[in-house]
PDB file of N, CA and C in Angstrom:
ATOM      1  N   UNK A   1     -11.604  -2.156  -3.641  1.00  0.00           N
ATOM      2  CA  UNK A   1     -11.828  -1.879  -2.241  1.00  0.00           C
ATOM      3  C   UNK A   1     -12.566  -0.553  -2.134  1.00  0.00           C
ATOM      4  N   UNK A   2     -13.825  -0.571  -1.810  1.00  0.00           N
ATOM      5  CA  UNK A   2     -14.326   0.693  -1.390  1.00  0.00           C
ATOM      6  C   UNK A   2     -14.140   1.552   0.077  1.00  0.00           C
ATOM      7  N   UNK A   3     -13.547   1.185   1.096  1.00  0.00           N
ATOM      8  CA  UNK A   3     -13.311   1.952   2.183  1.00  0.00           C
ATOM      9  C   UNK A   3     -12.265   1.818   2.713  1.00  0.00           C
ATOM     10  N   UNK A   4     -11.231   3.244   3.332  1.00  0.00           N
ATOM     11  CA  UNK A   4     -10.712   3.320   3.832  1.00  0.00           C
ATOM     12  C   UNK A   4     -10.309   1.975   5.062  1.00  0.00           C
ATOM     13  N   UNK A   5      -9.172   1.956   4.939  1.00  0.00           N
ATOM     14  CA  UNK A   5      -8.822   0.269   6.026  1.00  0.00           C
ATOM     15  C   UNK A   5      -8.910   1.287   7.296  1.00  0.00           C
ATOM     16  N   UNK A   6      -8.546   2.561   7.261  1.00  0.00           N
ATOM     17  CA  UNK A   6      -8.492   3.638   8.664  1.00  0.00           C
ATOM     18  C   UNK A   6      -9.898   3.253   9.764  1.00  0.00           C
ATOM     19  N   UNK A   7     -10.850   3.107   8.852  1.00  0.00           N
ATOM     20  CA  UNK A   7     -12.405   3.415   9.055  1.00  0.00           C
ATOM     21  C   UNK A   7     -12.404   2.556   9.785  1.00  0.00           C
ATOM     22  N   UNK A   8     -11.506   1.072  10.295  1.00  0.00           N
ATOM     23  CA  UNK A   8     -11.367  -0.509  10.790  1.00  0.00           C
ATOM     24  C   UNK A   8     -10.952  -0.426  12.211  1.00  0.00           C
ATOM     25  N   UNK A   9     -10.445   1.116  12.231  1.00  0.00           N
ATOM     26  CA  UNK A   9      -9.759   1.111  13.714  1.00  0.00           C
ATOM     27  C   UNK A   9     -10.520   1.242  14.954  1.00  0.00           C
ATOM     28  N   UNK A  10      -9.737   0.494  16.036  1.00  0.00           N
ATOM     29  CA  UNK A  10     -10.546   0.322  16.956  1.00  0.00           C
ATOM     30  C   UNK A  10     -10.574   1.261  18.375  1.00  0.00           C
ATOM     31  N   UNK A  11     -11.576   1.511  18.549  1.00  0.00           N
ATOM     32  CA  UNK A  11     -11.408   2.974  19.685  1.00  0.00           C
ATOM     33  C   UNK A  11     -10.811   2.444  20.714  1.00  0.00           C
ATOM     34  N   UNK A  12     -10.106   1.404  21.508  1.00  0.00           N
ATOM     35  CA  UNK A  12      -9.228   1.347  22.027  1.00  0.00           C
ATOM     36  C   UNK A  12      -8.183   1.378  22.632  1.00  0.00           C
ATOM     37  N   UNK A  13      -7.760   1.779  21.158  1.00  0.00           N
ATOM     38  CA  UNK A  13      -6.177   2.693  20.951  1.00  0.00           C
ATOM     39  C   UNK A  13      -6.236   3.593  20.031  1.00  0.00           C
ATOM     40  N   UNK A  14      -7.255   4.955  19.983  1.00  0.00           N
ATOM     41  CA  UNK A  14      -7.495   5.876  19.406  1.00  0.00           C
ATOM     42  C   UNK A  14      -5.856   6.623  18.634  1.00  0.00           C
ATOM     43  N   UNK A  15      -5.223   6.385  19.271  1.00  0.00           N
ATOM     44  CA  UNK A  15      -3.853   7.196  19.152  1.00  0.00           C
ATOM     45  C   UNK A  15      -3.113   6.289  17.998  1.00  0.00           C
ATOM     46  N   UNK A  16      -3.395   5.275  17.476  1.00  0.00           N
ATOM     47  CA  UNK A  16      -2.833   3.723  17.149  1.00  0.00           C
ATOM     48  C   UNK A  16      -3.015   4.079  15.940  1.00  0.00           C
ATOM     49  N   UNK A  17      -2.935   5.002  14.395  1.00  0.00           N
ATOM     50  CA  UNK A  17      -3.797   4.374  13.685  1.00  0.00           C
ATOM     51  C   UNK A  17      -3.561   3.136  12.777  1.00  0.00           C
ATOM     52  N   UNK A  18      -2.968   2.187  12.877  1.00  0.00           N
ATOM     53  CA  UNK A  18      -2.509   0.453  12.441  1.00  0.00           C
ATOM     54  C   UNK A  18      -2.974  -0.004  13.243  1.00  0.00           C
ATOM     55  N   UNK A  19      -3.693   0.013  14.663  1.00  0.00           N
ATOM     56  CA  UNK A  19      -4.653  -0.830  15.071  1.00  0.00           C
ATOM     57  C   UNK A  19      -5.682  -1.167  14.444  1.00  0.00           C
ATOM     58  N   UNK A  20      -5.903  -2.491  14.042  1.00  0.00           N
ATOM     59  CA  UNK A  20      -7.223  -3.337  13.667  1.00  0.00           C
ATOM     60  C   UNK A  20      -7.106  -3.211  12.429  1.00  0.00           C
ATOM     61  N   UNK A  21      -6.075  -2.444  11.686  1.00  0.00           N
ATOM     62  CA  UNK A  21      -6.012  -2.342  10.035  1.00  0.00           C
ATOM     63  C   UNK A  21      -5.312  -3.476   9.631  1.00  0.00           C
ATOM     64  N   UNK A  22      -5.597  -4.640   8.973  1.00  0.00           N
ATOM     65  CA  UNK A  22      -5.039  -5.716   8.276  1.00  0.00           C
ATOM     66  C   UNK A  22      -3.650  -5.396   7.500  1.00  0.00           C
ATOM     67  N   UNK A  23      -2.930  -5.843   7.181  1.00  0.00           N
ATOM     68  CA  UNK A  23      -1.845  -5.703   6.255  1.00  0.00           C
ATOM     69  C   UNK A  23      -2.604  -5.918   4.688  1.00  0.00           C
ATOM     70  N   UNK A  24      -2.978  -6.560   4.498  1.00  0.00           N
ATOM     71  CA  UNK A  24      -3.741  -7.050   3.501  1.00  0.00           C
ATOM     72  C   UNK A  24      -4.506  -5.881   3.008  1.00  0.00           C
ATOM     73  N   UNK A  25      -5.255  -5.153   3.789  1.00  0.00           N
ATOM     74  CA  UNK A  25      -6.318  -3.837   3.633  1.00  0.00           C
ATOM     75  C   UNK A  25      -5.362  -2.549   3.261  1.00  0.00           C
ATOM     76  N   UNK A  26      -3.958  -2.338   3.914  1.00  0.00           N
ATOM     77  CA  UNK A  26      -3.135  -1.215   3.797  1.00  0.00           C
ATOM     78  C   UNK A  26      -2.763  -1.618   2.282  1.00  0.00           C
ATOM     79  N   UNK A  27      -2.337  -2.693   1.876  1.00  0.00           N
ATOM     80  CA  UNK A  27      -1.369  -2.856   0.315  1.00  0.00           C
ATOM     81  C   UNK A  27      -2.890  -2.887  -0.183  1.00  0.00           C
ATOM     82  N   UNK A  28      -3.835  -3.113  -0.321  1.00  0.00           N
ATOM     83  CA  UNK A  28      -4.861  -2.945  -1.225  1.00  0.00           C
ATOM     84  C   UNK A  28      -4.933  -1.380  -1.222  1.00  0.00           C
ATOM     85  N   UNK A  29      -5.212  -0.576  -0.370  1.00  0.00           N
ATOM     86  CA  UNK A  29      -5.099   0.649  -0.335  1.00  0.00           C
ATOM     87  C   UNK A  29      -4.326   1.421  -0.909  1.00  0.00           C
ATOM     88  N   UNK A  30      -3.054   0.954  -1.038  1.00  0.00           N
ATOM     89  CA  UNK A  30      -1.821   1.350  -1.654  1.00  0.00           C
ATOM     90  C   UNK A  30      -1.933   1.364  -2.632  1.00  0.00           C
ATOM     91  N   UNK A  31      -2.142  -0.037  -3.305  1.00  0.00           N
ATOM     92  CA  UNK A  31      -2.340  -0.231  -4.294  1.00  0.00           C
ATOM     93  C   UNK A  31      -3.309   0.755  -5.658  1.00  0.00           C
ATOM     94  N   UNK A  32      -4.550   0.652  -4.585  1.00  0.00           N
ATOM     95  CA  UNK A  32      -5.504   1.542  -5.493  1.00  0.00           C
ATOM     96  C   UNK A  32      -5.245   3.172  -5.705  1.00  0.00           C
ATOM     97  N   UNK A  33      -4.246   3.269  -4.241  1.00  0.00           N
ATOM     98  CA  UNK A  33      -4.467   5.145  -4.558  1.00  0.00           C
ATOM     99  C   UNK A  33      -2.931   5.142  -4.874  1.00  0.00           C
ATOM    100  N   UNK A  34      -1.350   4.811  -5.104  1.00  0.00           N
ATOM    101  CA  UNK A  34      -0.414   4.953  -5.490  1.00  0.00           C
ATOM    102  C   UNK A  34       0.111   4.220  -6.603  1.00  0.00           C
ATOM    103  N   UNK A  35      -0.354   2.947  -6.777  1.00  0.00           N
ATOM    104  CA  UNK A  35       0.111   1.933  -7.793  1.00  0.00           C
ATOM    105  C   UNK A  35       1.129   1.322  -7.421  1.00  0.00           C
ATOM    106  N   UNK A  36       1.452   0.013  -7.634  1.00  0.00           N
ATOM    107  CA  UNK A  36       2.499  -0.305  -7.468  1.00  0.00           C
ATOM    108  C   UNK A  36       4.035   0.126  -8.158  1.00  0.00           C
ATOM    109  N   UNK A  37       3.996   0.965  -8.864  1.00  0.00           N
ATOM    110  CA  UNK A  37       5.627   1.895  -9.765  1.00  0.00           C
ATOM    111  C   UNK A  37       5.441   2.560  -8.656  1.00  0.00           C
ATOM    112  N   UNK A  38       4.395   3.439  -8.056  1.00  0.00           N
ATOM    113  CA  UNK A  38       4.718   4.717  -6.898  1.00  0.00           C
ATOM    114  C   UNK A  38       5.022   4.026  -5.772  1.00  0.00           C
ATOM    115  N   UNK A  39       4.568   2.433  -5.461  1.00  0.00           N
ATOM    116  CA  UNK A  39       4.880   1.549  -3.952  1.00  0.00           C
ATOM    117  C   UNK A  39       6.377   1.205  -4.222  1.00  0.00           C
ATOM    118  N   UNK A  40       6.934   0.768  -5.797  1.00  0.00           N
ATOM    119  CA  UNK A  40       8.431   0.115  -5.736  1.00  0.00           C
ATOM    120  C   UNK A  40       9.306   1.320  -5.339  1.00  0.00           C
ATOM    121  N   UNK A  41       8.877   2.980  -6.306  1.00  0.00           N
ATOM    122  CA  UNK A  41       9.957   3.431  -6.040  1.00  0.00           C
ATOM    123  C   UNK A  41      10.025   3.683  -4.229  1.00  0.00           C
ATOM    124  N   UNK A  42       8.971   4.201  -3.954  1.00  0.00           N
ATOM    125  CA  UNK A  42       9.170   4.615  -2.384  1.00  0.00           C
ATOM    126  C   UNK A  42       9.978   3.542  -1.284  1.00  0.00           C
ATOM    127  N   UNK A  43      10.091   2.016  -2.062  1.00  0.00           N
ATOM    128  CA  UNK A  43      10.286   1.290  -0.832  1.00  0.00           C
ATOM    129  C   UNK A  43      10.379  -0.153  -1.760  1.00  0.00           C
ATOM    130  N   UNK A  44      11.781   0.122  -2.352  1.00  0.00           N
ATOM    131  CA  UNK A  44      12.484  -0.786  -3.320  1.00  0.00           C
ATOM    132  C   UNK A  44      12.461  -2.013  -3.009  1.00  0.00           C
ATOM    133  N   UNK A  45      11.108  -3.166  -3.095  1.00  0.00           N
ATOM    134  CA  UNK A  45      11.503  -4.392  -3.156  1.00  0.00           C
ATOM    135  C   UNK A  45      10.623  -5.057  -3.949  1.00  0.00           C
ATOM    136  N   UNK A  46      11.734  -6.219  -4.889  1.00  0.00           N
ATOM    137  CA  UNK A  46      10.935  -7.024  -5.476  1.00  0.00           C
ATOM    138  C   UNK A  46       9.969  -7.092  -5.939  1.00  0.00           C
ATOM    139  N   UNK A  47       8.949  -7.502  -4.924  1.00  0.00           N
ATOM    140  CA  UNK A  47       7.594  -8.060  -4.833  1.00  0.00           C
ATOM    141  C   UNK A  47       6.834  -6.626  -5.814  1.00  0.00           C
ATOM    142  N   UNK A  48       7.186  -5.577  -5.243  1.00  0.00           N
ATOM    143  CA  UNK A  48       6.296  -4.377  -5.525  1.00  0.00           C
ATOM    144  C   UNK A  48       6.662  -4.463  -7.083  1.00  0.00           C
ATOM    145  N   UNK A  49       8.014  -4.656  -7.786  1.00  0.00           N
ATOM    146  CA  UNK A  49       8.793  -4.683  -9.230  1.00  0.00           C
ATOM    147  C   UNK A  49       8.716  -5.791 -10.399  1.00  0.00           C
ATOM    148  N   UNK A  50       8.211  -6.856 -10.110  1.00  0.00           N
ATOM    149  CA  UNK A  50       8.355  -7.877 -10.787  1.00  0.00           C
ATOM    150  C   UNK A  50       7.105  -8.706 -10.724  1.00  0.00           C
ATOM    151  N   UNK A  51       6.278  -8.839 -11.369  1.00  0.00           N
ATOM    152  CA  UNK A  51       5.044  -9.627 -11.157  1.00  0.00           C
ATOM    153  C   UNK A  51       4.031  -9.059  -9.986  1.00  0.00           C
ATOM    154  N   UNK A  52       4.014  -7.920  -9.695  1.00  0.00           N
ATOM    155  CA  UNK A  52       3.716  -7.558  -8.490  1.00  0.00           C
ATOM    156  C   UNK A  52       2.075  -8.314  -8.197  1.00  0.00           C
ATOM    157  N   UNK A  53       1.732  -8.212  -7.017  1.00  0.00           N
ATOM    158  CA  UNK A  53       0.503  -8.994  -6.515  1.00  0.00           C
ATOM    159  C   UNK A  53       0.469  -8.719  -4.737  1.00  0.00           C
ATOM    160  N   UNK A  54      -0.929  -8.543  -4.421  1.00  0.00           N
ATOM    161  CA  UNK A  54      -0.834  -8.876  -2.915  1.00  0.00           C
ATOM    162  C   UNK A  54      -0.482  -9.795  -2.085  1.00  0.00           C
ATOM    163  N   UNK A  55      -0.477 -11.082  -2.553  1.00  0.00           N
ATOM    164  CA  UNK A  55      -0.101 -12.267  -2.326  1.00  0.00           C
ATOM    165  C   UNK A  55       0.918 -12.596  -2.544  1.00  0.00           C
ATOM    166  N   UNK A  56       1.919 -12.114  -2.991  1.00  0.00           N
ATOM    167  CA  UNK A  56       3.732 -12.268  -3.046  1.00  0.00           C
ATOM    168  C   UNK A  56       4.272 -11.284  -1.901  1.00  0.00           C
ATOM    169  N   UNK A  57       3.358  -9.972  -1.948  1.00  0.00           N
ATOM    170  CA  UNK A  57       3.637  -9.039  -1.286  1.00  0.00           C
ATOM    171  C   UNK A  57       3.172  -9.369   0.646  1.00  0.00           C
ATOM    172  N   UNK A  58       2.057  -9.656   0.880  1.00  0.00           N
ATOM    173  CA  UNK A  58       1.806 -10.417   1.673  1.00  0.00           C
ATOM    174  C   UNK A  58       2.828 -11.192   2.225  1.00  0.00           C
ATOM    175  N   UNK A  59       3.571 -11.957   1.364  1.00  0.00           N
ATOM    176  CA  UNK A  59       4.192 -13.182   1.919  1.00  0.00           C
ATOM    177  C   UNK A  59       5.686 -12.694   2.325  1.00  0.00           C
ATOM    178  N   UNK A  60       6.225 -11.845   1.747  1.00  0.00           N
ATOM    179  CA  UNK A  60       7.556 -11.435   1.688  1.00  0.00           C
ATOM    180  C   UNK A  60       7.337  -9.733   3.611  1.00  0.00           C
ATOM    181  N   UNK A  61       6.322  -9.600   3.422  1.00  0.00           N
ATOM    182  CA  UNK A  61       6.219  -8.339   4.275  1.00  0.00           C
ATOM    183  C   UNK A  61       5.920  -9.067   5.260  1.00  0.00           C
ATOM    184  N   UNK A  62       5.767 -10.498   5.657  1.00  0.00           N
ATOM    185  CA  UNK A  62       5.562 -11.051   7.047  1.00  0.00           C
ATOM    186  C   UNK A  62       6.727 -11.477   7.178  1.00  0.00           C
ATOM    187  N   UNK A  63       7.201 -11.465   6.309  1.00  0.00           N
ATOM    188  CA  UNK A  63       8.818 -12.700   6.781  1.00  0.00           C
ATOM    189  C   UNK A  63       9.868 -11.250   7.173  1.00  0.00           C
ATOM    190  N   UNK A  64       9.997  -9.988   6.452  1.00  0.00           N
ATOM    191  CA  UNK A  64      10.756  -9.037   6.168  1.00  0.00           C
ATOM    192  C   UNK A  64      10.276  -7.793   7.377  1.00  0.00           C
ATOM    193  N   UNK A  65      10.104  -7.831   8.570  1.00  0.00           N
ATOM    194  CA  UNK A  65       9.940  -6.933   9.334  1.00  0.00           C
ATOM    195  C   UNK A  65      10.001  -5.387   8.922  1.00  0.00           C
ATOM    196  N   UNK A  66      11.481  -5.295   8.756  1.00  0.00           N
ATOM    197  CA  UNK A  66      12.095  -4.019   8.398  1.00  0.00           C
ATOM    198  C   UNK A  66      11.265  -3.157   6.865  1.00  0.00           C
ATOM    199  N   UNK A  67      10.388  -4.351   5.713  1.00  0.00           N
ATOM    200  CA  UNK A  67       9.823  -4.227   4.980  1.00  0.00           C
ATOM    201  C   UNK A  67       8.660  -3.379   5.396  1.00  0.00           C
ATOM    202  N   UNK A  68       7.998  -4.297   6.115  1.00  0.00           N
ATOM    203  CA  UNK A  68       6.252  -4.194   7.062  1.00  0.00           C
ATOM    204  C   UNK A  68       6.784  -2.418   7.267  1.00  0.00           C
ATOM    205  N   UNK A  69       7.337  -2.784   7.620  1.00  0.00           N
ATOM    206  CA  UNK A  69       7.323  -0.938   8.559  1.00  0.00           C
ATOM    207  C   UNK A  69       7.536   0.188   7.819  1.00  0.00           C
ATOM    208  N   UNK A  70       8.524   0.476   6.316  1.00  0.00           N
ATOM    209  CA  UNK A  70       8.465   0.893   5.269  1.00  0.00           C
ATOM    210  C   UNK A  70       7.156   1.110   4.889  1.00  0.00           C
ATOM    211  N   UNK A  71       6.416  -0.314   4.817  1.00  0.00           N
ATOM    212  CA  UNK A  71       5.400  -0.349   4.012  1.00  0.00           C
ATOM    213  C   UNK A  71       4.092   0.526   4.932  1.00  0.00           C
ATOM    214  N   UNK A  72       4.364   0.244   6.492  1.00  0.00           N
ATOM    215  CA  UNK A  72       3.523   1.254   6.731  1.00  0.00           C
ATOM    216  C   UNK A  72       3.454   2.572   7.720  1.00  0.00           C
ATOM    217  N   UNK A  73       4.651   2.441   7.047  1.00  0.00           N
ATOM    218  CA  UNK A  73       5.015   4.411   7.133  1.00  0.00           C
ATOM    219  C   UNK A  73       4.526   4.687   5.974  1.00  0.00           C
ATOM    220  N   UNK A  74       4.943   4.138   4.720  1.00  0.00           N
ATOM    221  CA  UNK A  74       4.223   5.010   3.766  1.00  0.00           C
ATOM    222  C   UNK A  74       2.627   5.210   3.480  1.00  0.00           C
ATOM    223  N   UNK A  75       1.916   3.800   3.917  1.00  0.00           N
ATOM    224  CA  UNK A  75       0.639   4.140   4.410  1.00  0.00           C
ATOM    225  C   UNK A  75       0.087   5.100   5.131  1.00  0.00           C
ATOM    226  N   UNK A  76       0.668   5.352   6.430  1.00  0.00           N
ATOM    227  CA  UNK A  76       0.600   6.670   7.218  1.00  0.00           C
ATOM    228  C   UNK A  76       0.561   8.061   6.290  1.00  0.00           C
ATOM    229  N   UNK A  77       1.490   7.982   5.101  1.00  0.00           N
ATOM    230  CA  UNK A  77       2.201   8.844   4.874  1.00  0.00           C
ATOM    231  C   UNK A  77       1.083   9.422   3.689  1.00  0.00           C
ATOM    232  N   UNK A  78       0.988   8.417   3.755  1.00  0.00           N
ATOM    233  CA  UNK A  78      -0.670   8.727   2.605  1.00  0.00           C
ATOM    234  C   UNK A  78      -1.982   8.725   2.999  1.00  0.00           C
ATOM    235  N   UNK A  79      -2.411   8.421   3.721  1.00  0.00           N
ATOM    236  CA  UNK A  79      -3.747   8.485   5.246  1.00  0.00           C
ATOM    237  C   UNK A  79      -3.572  10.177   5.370  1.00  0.00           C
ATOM    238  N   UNK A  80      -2.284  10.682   5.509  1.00  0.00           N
ATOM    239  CA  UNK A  80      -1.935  11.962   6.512  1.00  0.00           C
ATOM    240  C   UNK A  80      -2.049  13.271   5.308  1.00  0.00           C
ATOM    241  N   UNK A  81      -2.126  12.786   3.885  1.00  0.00           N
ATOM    242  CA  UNK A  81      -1.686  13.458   2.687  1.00  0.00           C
ATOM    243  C   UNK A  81      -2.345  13.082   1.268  1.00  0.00           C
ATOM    244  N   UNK A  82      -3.598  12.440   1.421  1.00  0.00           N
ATOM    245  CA  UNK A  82      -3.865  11.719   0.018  1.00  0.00           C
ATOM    246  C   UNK A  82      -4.096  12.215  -1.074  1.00  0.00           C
ATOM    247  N   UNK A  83      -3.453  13.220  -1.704  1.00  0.00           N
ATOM    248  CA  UNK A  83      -3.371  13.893  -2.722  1.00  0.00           C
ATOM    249  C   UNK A  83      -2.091  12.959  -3.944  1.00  0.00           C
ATOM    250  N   UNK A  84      -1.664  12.118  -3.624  1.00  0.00           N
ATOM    251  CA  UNK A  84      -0.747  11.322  -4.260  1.00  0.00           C
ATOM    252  C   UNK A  84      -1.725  10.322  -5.396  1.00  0.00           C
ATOM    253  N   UNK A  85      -1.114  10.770  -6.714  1.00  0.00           N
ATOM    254  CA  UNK A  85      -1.826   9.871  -7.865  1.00  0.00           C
ATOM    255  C   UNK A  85      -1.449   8.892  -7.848  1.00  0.00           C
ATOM    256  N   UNK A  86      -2.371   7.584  -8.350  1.00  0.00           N
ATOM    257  CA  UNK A  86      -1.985   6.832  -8.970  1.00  0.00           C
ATOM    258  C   UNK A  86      -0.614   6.646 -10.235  1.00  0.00           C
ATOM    259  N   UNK A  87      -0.052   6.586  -9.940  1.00  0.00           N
ATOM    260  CA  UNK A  87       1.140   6.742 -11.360  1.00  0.00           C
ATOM    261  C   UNK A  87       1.267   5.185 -12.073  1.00  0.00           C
ATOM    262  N   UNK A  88       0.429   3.966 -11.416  1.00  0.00           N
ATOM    263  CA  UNK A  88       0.273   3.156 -12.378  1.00  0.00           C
ATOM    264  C   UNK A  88      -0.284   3.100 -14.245  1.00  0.00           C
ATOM    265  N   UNK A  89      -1.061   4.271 -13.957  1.00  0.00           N
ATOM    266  CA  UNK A  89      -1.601   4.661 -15.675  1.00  0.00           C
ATOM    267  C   UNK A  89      -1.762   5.993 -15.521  1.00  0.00           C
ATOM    268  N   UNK A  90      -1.155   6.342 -17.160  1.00  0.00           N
ATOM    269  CA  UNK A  90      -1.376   7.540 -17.843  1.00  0.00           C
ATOM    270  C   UNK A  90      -2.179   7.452 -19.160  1.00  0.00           C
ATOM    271  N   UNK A  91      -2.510   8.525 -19.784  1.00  0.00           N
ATOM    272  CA  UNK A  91      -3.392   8.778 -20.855  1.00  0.00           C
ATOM    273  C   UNK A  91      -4.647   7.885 -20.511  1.00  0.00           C
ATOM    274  N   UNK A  92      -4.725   6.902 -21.664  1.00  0.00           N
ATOM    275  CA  UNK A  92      -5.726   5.976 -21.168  1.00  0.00           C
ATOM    276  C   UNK A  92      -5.493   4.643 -20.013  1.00  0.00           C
ATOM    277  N   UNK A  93      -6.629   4.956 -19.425  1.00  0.00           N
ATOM    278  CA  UNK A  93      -6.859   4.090 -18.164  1.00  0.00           C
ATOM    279  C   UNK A  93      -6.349   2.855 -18.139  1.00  0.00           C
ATOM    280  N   UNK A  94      -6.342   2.846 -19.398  1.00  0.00           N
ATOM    281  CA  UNK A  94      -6.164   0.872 -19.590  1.00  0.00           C
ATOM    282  C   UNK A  94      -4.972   0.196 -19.665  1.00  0.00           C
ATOM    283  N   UNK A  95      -3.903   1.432 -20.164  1.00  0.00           N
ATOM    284  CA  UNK A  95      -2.617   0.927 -20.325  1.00  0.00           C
ATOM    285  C   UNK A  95      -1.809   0.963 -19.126  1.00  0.00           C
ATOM    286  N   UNK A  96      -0.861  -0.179 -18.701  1.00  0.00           N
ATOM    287  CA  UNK A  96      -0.432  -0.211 -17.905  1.00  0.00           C
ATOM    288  C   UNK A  96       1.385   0.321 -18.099  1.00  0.00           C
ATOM    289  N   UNK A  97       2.006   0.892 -17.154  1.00  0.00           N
ATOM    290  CA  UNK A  97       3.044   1.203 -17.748  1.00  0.00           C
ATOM    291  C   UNK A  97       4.286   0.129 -17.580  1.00  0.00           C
ATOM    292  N   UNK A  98       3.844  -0.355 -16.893  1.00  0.00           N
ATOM    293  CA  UNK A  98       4.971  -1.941 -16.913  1.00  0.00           C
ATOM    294  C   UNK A  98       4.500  -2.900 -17.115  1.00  0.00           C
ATOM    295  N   UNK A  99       4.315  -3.117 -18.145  1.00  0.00           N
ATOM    296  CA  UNK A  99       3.537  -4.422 -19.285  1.00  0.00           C
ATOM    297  C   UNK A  99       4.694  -4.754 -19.906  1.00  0.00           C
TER     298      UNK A  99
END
């Protein structure tokens, strides 16, 4: 994903920023700038721990309300602060740490 899902919002509801941002666009986002080990610990479920994928994650964060909103507070929380690494890989790029 090359751009910010923020960049999607619609002047509308200037004050909104999850207006016009997809769910789909926030966990890709997540994904690329925290990893999913930095998405499970912040907001302990499943999907983020075990086979993780957008498409499990997707499916479980529409059914799980109380999830969705976790999931995007911590989006906010990283929009507001993006100095947070990736902690999916260390040393070399390639290794993953939950393989």
């Amino acid at each position: 994903m090359t751009g910010d899902p923020e960049t999607t919002q619609n002047p509308a509801q200037p004050n909104n920023p999850l207006h016009g941002v997809k769910l789909e666009a926030i966990l890709e986002y997540l994904v690329e700038h925290v990893g999913w080990i930095e998405m499970n610990r912040r907001v302990r479920i499943n999907c983020f721990f075990s086979n993780p994928s957008i498409r499990s994650s997707l499916k479980f964060l529409r059914k799980n309300n109380w999830a969705r909103i976790e999931v995007e507070r911590m989006y906010l929380d990283l929009i507001a602060s993006p100095e947070t690494p990736n902690r999916d890989f260390h040393g070399d790029q390639n290794e993953c740490l939950f393989e």
